[in-house]
Protein backbone atom coordinates (compact mmCIF):
# COMPACT_ATOMS: atom_id res chain seq x y z
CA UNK A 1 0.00 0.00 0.00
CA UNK A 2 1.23 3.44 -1.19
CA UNK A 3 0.20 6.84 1.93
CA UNK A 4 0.20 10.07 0.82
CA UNK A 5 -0.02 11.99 3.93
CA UNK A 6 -0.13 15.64 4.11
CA UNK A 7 1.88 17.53 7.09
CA UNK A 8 0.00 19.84 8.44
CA UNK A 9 0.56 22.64 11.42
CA UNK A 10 3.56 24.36 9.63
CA UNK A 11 2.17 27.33 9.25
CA UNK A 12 3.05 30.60 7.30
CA UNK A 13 7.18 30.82 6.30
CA UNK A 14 8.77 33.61 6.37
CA UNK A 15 12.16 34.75 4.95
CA UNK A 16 15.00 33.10 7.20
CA UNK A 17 12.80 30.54 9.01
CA UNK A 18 14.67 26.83 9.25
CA UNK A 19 12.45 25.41 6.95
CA UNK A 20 14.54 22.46 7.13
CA UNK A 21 13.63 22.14 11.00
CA UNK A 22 10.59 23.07 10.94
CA UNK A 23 9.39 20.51 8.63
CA UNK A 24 11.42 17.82 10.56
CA UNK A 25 9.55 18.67 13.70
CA UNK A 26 6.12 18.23 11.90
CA UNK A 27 7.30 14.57 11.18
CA UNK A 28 8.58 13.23 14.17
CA UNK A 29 5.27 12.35 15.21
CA UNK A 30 4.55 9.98 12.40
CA UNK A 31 8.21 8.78 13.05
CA UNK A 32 9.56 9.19 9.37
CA UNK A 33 11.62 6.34 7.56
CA UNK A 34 14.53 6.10 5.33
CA UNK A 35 12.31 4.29 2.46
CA UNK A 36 9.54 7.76 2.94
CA UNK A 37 9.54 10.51 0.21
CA UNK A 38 9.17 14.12 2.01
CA UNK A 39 7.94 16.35 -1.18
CA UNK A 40 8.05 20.43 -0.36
CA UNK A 41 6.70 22.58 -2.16
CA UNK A 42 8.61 25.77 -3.85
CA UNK A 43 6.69 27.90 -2.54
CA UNK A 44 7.50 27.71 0.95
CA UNK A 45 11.21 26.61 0.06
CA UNK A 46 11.49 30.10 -2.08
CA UNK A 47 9.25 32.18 1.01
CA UNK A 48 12.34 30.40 3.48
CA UNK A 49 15.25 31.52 1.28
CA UNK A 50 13.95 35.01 0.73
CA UNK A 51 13.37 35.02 -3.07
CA UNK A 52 10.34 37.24 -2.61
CA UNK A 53 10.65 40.46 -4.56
CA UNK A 54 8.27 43.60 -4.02
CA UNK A 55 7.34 44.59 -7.52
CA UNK A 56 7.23 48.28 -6.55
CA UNK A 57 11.24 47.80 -6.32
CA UNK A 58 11.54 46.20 -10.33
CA UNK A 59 12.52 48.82 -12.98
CA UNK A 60 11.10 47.38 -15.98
CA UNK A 61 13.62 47.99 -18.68
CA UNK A 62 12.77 48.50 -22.69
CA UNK A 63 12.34 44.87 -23.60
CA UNK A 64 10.35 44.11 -20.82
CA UNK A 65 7.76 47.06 -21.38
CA UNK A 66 7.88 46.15 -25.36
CA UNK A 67 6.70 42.06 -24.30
CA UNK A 68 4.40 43.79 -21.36
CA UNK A 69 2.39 45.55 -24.00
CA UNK A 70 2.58 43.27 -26.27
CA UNK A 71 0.77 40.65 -24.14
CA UNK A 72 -0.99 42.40 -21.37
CA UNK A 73 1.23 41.93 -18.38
CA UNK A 74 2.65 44.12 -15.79
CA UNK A 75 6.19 45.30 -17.47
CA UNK A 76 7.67 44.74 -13.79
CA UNK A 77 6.48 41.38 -13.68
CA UNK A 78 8.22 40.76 -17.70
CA UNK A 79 11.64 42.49 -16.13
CA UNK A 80 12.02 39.80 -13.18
CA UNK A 81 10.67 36.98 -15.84
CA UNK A 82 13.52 38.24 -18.39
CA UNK A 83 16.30 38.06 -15.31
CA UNK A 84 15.19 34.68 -14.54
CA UNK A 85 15.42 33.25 -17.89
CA UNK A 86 17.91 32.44 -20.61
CA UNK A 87 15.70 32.80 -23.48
CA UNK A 88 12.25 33.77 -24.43
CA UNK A 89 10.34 30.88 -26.42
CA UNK A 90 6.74 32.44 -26.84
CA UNK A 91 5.44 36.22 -26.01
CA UNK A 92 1.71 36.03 -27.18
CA UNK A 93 -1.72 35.64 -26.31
CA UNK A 94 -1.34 36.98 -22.95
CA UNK A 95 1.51 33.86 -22.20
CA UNK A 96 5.25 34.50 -21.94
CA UNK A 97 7.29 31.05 -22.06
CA UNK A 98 10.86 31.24 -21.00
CA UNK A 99 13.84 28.65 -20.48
CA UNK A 100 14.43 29.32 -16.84
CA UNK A 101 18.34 29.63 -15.60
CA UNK A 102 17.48 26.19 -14.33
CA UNK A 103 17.36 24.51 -18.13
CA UNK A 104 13.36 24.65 -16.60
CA UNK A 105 10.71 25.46 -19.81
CA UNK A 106 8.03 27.31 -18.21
CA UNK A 107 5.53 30.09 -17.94
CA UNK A 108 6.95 33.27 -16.70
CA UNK A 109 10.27 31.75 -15.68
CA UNK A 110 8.23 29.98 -12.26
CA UNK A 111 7.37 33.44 -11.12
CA UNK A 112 4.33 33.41 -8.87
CA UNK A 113 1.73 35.84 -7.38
CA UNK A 114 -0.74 33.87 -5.59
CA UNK A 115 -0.27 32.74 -1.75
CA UNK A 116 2.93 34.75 -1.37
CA UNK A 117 1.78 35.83 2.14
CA UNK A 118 0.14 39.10 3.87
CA UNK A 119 1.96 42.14 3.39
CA UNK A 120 2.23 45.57 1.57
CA UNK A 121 2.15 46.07 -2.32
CA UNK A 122 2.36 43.12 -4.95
CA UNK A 123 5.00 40.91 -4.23
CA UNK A 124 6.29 37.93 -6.77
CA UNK A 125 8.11 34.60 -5.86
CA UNK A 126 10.76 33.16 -8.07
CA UNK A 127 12.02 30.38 -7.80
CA UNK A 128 14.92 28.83 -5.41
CA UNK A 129 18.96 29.47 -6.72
CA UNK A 130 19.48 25.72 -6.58
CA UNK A 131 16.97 23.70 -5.99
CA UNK A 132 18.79 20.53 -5.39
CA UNK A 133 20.60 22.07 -3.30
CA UNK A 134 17.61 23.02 -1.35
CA UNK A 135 16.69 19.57 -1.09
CA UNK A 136 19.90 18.44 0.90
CA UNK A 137 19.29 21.09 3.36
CA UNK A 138 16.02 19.92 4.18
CA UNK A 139 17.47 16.06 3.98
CA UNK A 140 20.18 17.07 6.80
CA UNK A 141 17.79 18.61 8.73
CA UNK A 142 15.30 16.14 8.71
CA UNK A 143 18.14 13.69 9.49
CA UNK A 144 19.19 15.64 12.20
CA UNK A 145 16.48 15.66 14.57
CA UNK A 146 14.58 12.64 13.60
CA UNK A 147 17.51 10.37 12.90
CA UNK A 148 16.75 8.93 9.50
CA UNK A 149 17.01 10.51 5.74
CA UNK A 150 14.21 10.21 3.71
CA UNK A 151 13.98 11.27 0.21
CA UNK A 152 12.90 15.05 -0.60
CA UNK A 153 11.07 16.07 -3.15
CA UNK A 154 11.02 19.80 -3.98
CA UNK A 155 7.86 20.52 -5.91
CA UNK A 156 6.38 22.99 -8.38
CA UNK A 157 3.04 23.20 -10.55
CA UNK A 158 3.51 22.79 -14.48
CA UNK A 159 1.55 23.46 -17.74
CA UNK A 160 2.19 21.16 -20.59
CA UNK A 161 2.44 21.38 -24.29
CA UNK A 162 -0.95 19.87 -25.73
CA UNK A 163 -2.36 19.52 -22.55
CA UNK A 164 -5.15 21.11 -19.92
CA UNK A 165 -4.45 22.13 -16.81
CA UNK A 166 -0.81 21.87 -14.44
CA UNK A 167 0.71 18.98 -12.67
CA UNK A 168 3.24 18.84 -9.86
CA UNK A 169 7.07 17.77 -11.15
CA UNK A 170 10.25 17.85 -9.50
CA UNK A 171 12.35 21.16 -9.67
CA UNK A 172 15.09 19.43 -6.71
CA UNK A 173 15.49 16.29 -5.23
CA UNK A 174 17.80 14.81 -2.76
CA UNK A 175 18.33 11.21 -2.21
CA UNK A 176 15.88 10.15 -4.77
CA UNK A 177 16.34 8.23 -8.07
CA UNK A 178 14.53 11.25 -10.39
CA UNK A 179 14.96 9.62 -13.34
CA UNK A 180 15.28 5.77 -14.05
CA UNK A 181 17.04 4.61 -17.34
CA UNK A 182 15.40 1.19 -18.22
CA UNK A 183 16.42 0.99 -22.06
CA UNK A 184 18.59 -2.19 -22.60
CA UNK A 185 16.00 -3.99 -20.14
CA UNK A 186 13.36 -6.48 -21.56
CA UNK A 187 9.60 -6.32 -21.47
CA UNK A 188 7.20 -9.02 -20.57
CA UNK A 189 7.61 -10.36 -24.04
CA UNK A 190 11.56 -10.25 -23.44
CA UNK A 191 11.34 -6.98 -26.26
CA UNK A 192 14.63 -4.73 -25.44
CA UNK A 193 13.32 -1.43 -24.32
CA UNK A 194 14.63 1.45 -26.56
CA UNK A 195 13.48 4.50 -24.86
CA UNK A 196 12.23 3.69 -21.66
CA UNK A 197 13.42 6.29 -19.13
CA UNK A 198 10.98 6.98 -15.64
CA UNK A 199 11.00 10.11 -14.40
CA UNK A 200 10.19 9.14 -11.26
CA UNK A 201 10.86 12.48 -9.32
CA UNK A 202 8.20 13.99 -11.43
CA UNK A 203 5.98 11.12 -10.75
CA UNK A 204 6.20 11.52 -6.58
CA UNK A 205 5.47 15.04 -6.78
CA UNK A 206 2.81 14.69 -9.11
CA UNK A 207 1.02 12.02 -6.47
CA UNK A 208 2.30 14.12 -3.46
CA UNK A 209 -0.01 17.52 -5.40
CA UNK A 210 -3.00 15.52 -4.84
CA UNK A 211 -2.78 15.90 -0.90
CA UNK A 212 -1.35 19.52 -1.94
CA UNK A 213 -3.80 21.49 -3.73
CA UNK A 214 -3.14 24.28 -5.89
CA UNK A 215 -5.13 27.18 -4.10
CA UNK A 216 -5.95 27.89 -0.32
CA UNK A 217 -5.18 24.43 1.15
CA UNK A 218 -2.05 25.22 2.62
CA UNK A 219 -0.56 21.92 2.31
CA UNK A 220 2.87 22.74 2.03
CA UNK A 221 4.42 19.18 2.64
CA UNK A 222 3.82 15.44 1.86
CA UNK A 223 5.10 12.35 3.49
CA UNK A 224 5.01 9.68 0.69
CA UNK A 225 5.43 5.91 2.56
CA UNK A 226 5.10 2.16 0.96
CA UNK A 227 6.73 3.36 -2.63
CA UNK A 228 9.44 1.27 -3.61
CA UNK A 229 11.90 2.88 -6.21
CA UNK A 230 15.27 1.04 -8.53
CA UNK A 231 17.65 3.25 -9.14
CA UNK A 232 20.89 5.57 -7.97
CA UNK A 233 19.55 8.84 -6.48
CA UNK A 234 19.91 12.29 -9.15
CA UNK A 235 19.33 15.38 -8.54
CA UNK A 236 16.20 16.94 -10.61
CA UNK A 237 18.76 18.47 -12.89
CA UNK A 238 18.95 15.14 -14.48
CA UNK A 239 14.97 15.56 -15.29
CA UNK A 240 15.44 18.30 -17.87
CA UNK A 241 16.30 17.87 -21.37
CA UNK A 242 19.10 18.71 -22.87
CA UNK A 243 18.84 21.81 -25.33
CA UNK A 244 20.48 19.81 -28.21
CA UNK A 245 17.86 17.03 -27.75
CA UNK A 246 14.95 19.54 -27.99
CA UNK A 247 12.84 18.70 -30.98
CA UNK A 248 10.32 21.45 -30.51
CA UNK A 249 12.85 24.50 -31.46
């Protein structure tokens, strides 16, 4: 049997809270294992590592107000997308798609405005520096105080080409196997699989966003338990495609 569990009682994070801790302490009551997946969202990883920017600070510069009005967005909100991304893939329609700094192809570089928290003026979340990275932290920590390491999952909410609506994948993971290579392996037919690569860090945080939500739940963390993965742990990293290998250019 596969739990999803959601931790609850964490609360609002602020900018240099020990997320890390804090979500540790929320488990120890459910006595985590080595073999559980912890999956975090951004959100409150970003809100923890201060990557909160007040819009009323962003000087939108002449590109940014050309794509702005262009599309209907706020020109300060199209200056911190164009500093978070490498290259611009679509302006139109009211949509801006960008290759994040992260190799990430998204909507407005992972920039959010919704559930950023009480306070003055419009505010905007990017995304963590190194989300990976993020992940150990929260790995120590959780090892730390409750003794074991399980796998973390750092989440975010995606749209996809020729597809309705978003679904959860993995933007960093720590002690997970993200991505399982199966080609050379046979089927149940003994067939050699060609092309047969799992991304499983994209499949626990898509499970983990059911117990999430994607509006006012505040469900900011899910204990996966009873999943049983092959593979040596990658970071998320290893989940994005390589630019070369991108057919859609």
């Amino acid at each position: 049997m596969i739990e999803i569990r959601p931790i609850t009682g964490i609360g609002e994070i602020e900018k240099g809270e020990d997320l890390g801790g804090i979500l540790a302490r929320a488990l120890a009551p459910i006595a985590p294992k080595s073999s559980d997946f912890l999956v975090v969202t951004q959100k409150v990883v970003s809100k923890a590592e201060g990557q909160m920017v007040a819009l009323e600070d962003v000087v939108p510069g002449q590109r940014a107000t050309e794509i702005a009005g262009a599309i209907g967005k706020d020109p300060r909100l199209v200056e911190l997308v164009l500093a978070e991304s490498v290259e611009v893939l679509r302006a139109e329609r009211g949509v801006l798609i960008t290759r994040h700094r992260l190799g990430l192809v998204m909507a407005n570089s992972g920039i959010d405005c919704s559930n950023v928290g009480a306070g003055s003026g419009e505010r905007a979340l990017l995304l963590p520096l190194d989300p990976d990275a993020s992940a150990e932290r929260i790995a120590d920590a959780v090892e730390a105080l409750c003794g074991v390491r399980p796998g973390v999952v750092i989440s975010d909410s995606f749209g996809r080409p020729w597809r309705n609506g978003v679904v959860n994948v993995a933007v960093g993971c720590a002690g997970v196997p993200s991505i399982h290579d199966k080609r050379g392996e046979t089927d149940r037919d003994g067939r050699t699989l060609q092309a047969t690569l799992i991304a499983y860090g994209d499949l626990i945080a898509s499970a983990a966003g059911l117990a999430m939500g994607e509006a006012d739940e505040g469900v900011p963390a899910v204990l996966i338990r009873g999943l049983t993965l092959s593979g040596a742990p990658q970071p998320a990293s290893a989940l994005v495609r390589a630019v070369e290998e991108d057919l859609f250019r």
